[in-house]
PDB file of N, CA and C in Angstrom:
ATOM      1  N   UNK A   1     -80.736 -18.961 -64.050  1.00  0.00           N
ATOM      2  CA  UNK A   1     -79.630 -18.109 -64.475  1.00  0.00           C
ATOM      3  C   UNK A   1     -79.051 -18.643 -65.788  1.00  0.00           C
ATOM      4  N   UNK A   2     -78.359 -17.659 -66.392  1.00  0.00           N
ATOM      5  CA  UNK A   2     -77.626 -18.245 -67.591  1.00  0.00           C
ATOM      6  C   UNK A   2     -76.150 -18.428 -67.198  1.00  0.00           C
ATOM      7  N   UNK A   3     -75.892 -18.914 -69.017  1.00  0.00           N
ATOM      8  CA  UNK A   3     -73.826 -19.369 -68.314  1.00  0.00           C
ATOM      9  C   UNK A   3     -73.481 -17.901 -67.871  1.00  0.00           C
ATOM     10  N   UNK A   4     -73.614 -16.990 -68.628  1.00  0.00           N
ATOM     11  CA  UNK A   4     -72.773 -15.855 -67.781  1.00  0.00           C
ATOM     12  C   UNK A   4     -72.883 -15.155 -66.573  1.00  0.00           C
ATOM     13  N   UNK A   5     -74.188 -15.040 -66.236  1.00  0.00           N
ATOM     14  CA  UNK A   5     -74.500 -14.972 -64.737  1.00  0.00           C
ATOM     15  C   UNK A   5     -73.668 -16.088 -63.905  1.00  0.00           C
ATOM     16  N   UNK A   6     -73.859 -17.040 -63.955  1.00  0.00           N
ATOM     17  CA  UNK A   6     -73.393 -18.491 -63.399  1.00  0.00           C
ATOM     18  C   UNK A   6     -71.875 -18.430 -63.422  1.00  0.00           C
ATOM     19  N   UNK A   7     -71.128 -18.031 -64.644  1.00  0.00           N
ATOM     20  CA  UNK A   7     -70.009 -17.515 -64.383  1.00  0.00           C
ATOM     21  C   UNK A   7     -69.540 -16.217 -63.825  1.00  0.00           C
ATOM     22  N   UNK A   8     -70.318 -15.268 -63.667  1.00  0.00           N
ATOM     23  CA  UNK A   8     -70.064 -14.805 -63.183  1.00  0.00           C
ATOM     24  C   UNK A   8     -69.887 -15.001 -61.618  1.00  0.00           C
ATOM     25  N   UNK A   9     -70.636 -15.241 -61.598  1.00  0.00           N
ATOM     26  CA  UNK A   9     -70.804 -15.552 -60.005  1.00  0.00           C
ATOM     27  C   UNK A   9     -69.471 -16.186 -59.530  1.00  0.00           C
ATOM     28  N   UNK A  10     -69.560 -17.658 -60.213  1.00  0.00           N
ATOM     29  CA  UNK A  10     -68.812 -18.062 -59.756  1.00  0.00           C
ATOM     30  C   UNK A  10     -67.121 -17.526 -59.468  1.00  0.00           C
ATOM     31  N   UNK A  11     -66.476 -16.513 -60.709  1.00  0.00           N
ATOM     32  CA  UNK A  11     -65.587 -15.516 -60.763  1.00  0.00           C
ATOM     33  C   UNK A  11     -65.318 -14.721 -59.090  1.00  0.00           C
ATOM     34  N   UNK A  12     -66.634 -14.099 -59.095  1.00  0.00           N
ATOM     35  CA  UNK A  12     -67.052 -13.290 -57.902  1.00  0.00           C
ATOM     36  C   UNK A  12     -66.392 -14.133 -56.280  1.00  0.00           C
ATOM     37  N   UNK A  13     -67.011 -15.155 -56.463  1.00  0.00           N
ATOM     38  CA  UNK A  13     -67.074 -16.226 -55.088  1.00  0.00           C
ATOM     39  C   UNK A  13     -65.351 -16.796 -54.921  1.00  0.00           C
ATOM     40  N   UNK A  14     -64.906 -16.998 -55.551  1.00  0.00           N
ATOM     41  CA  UNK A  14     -63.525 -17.168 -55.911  1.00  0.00           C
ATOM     42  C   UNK A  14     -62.424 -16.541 -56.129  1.00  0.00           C
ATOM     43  N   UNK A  15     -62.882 -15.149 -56.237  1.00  0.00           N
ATOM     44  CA  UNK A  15     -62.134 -14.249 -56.546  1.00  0.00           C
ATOM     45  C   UNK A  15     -62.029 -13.395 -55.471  1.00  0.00           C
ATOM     46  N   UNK A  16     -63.794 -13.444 -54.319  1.00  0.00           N
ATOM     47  CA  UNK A  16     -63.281 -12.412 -53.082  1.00  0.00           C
ATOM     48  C   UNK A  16     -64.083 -11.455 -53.401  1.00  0.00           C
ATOM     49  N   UNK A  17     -64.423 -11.071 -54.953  1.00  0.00           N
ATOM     50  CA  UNK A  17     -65.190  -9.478 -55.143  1.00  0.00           C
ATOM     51  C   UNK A  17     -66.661  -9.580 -54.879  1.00  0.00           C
ATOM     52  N   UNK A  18     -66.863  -8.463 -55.156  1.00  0.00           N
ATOM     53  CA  UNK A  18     -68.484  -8.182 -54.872  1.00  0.00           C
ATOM     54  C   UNK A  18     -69.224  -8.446 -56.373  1.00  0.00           C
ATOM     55  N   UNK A  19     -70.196  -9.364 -56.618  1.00  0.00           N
ATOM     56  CA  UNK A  19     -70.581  -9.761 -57.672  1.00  0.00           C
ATOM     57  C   UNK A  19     -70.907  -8.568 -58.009  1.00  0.00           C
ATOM     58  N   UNK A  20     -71.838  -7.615 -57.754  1.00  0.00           N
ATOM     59  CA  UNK A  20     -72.200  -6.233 -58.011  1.00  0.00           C
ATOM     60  C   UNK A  20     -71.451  -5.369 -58.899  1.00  0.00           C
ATOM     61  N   UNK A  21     -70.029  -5.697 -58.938  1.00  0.00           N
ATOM     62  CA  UNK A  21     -69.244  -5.111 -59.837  1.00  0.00           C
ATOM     63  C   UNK A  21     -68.433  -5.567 -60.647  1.00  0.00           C
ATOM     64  N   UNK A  22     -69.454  -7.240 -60.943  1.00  0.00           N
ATOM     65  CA  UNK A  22     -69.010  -8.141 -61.828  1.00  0.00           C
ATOM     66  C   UNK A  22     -70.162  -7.934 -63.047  1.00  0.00           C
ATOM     67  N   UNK A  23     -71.254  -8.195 -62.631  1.00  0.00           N
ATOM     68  CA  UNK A  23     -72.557  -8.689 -63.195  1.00  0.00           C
ATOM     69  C   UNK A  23     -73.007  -7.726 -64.397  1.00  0.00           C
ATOM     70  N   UNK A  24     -73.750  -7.777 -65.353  1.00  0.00           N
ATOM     71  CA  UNK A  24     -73.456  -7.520 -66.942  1.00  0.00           C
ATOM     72  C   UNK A  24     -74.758  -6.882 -66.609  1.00  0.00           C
ATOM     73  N   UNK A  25     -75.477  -5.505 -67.037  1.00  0.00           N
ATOM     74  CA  UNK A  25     -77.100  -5.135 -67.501  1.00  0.00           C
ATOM     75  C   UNK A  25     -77.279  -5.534 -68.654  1.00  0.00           C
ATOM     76  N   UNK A  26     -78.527  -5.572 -68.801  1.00  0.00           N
ATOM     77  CA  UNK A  26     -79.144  -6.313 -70.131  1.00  0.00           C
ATOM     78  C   UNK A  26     -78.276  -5.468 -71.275  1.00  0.00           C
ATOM     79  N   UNK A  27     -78.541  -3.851 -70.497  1.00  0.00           N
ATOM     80  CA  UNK A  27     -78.515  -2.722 -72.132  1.00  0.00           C
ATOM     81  C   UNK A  27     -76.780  -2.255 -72.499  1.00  0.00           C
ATOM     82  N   UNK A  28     -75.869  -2.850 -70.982  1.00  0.00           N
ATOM     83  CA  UNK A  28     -74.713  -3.243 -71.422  1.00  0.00           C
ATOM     84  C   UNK A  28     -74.024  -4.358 -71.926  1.00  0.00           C
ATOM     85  N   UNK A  29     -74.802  -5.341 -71.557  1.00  0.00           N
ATOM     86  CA  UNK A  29     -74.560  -6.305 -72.839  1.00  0.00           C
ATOM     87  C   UNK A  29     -74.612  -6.693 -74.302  1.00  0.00           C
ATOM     88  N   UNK A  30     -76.106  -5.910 -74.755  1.00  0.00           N
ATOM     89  CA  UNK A  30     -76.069  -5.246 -76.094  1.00  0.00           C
ATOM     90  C   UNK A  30     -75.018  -4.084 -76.291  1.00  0.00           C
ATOM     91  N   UNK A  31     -75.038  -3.303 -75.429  1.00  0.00           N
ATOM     92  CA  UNK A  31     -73.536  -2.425 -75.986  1.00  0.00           C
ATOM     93  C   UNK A  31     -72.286  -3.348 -76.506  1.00  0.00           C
ATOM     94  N   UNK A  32     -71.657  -3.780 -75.525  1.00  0.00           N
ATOM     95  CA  UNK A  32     -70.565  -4.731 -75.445  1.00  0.00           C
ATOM     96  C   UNK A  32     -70.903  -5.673 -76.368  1.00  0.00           C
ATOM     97  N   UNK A  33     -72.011  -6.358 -77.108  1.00  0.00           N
ATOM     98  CA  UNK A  33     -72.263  -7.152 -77.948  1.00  0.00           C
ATOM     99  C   UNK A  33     -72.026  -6.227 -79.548  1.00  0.00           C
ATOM    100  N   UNK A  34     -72.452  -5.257 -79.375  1.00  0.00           N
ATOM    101  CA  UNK A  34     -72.480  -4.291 -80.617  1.00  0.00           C
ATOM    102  C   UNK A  34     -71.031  -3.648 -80.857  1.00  0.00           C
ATOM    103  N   UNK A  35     -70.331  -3.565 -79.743  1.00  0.00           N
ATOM    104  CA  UNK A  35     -68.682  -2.874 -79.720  1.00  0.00           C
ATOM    105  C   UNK A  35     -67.958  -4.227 -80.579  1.00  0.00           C
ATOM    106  N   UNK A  36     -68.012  -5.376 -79.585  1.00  0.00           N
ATOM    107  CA  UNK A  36     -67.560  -6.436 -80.340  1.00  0.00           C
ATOM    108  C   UNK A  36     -67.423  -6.446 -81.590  1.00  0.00           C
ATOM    109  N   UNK A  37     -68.805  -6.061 -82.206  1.00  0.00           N
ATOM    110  CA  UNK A  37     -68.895  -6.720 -83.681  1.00  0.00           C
ATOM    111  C   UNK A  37     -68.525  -5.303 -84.139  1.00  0.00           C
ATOM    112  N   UNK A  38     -68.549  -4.282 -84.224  1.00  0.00           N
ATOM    113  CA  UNK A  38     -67.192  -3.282 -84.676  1.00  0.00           C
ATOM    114  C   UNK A  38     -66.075  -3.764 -84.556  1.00  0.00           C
ATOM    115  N   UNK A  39     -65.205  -4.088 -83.427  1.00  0.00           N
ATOM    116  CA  UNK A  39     -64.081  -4.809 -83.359  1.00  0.00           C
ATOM    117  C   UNK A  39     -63.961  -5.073 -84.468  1.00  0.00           C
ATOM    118  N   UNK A  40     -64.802  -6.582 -84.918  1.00  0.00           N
ATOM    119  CA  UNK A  40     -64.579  -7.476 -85.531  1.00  0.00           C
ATOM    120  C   UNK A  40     -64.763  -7.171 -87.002  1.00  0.00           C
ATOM    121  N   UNK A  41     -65.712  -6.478 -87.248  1.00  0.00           N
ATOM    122  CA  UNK A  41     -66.038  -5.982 -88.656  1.00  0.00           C
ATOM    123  C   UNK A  41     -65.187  -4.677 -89.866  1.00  0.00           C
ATOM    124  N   UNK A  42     -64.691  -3.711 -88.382  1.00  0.00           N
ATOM    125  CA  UNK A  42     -63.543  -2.779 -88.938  1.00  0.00           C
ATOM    126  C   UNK A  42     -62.627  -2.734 -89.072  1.00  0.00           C
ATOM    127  N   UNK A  43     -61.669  -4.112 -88.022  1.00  0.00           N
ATOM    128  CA  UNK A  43     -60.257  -4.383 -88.031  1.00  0.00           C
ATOM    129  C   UNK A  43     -60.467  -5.326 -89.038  1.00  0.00           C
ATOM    130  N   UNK A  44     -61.717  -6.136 -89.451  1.00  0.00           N
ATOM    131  CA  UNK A  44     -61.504  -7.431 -90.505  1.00  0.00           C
ATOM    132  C   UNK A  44     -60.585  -8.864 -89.350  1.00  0.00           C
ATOM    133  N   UNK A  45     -60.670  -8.073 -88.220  1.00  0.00           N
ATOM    134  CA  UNK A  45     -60.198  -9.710 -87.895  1.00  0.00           C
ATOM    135  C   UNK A  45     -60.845  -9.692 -86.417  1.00  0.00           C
ATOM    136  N   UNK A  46     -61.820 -10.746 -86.410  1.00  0.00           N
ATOM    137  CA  UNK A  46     -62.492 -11.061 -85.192  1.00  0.00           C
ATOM    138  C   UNK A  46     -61.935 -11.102 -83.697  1.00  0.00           C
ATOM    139  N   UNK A  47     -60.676 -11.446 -83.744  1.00  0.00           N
ATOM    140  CA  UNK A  47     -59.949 -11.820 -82.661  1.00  0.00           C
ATOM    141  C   UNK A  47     -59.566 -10.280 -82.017  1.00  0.00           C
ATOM    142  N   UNK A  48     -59.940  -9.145 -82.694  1.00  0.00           N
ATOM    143  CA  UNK A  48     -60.345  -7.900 -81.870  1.00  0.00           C
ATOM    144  C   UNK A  48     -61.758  -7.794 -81.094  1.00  0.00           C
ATOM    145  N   UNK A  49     -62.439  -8.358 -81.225  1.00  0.00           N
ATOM    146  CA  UNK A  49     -63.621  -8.704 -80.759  1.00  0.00           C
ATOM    147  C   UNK A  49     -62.995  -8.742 -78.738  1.00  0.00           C
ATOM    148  N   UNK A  50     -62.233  -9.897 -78.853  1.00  0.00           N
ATOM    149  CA  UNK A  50     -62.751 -10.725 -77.174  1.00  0.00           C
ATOM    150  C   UNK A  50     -61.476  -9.805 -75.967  1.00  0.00           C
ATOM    151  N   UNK A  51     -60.332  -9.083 -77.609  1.00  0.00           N
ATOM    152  CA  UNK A  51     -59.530  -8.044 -76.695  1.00  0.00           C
ATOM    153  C   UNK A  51     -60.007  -6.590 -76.328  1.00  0.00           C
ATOM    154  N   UNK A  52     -60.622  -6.292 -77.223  1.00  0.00           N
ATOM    155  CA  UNK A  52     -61.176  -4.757 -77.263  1.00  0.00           C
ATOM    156  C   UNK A  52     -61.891  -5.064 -75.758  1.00  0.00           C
ATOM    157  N   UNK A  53     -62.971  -6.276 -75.730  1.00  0.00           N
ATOM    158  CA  UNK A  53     -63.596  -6.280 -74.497  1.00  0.00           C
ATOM    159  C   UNK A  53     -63.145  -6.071 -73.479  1.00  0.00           C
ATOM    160  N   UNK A  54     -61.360  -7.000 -73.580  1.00  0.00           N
ATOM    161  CA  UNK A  54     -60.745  -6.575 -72.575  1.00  0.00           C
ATOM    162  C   UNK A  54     -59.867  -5.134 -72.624  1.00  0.00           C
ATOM    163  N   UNK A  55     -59.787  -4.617 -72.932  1.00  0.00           N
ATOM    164  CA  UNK A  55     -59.522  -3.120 -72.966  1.00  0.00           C
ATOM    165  C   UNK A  55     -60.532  -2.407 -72.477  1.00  0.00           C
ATOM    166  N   UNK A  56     -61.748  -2.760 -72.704  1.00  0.00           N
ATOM    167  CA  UNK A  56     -62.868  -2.028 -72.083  1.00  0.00           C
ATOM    168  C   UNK A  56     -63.054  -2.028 -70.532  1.00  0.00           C
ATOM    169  N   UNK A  57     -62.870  -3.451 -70.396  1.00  0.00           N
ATOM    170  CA  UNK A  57     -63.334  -3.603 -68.895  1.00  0.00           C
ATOM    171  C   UNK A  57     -61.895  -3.123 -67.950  1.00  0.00           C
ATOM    172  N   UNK A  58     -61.044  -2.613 -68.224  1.00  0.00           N
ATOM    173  CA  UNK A  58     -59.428  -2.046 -68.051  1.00  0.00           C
ATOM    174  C   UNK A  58     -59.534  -0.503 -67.631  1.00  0.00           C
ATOM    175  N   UNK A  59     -60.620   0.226 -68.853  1.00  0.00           N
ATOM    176  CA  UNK A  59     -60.819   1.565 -68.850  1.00  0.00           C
ATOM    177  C   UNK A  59     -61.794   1.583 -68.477  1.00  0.00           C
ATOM    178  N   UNK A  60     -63.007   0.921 -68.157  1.00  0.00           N
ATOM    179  CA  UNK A  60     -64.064   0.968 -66.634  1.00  0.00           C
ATOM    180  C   UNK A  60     -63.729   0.878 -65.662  1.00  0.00           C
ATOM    181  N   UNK A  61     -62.659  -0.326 -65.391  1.00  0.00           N
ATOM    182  CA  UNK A  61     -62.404  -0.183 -63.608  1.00  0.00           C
ATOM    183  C   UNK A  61     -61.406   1.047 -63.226  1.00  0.00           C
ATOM    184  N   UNK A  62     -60.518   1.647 -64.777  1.00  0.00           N
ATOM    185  CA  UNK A  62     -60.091   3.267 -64.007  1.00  0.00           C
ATOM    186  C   UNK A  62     -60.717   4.080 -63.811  1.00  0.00           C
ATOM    187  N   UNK A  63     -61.856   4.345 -64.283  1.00  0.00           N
ATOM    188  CA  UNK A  63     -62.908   5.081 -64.567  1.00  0.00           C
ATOM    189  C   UNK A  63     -63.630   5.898 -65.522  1.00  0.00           C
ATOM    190  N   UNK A  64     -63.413   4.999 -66.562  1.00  0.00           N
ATOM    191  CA  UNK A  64     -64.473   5.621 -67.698  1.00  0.00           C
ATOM    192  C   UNK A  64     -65.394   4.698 -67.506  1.00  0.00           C
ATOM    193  N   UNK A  65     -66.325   5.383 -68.676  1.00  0.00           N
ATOM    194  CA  UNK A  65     -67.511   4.706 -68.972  1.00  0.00           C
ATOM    195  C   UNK A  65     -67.867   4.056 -69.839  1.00  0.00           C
ATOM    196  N   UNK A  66     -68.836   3.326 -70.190  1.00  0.00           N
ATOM    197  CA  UNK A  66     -69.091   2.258 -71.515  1.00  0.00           C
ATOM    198  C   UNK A  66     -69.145   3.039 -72.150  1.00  0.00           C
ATOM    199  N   UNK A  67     -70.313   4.497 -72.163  1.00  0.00           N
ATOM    200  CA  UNK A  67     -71.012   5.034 -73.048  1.00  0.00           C
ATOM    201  C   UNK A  67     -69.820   5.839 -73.674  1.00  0.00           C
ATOM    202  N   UNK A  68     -68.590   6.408 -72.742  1.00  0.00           N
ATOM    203  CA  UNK A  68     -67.502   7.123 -73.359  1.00  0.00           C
ATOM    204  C   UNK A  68     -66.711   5.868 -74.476  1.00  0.00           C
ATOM    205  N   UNK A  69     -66.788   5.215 -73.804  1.00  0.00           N
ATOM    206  CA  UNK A  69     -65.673   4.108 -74.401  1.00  0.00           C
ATOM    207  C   UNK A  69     -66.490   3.690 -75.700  1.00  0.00           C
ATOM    208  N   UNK A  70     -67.677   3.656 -76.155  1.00  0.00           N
ATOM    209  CA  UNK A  70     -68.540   3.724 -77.125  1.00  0.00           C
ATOM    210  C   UNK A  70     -68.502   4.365 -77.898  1.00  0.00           C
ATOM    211  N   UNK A  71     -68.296   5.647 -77.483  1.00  0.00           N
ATOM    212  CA  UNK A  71     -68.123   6.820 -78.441  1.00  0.00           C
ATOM    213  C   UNK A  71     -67.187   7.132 -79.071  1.00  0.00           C
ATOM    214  N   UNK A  72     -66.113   6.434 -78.315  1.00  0.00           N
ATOM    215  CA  UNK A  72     -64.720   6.999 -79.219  1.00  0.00           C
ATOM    216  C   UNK A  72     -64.528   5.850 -80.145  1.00  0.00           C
ATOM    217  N   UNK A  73     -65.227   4.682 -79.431  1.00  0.00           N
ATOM    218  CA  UNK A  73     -64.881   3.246 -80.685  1.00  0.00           C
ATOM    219  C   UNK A  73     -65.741   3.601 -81.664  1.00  0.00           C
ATOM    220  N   UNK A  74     -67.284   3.752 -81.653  1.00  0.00           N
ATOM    221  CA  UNK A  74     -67.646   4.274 -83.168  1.00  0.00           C
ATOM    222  C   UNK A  74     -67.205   5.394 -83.548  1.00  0.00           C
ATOM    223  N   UNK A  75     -66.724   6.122 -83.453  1.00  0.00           N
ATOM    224  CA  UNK A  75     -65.999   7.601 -84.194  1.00  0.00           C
ATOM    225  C   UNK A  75     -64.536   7.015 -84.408  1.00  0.00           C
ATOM    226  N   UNK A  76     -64.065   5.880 -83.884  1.00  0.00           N
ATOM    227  CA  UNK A  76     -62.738   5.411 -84.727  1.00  0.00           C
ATOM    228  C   UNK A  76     -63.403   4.582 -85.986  1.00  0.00           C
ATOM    229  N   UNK A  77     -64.064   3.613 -85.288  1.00  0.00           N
ATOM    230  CA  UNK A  77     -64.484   2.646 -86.847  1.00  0.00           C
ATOM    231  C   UNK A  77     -64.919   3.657 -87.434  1.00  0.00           C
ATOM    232  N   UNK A  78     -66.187   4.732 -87.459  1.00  0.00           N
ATOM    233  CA  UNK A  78     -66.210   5.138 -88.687  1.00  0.00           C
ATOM    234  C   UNK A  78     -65.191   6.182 -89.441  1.00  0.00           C
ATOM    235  N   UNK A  79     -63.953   6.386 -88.311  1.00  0.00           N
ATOM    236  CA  UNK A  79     -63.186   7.575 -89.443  1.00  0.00           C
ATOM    237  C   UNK A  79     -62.338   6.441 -90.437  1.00  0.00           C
ATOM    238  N   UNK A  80     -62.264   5.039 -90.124  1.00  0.00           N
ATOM    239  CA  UNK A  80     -61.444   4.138 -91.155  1.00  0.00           C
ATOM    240  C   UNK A  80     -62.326   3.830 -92.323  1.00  0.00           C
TER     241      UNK A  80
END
């Protein structure tokens, strides 16, 4: 496993939840890796990077989706 699996887990085990609705897919981690660096590249300040993430994972557990939450972040970076 890697650190984030490994942390994850460990999150999971400690926390009570079901890892299942902890644990990262490969092709959402490149999302979430690629949102990041919008964050970071359109605000000009990186430290939108590790909050946006957390805004994301805020508006998944109400129930949106990455792919929505994707769409509206590139159609903001690119209307600036």
């Amino acid at each position: 496993m890697d650190w984030i699996t490994d942390i994850t887990m460990r999150l999971a085990t400690e926390t009570k939840l079901d890892p299942a609705d902890l644990l990262v897919d490969a092709d959402d981690k490149n999302t979430l890796l690629d949102l990041a660096g919008v964050a970071a590249h359109a605000s000009g300040d990186r430290t939108n990077a590790p909050i946006l993430c957390h805004v994301l994972g805020r508006a998944i557990a109400r129930g949106a989706t990455l792919e929505q939450c994707a769409l509206v972040i590139d159609d903001f970076a690119g209307a600036k």
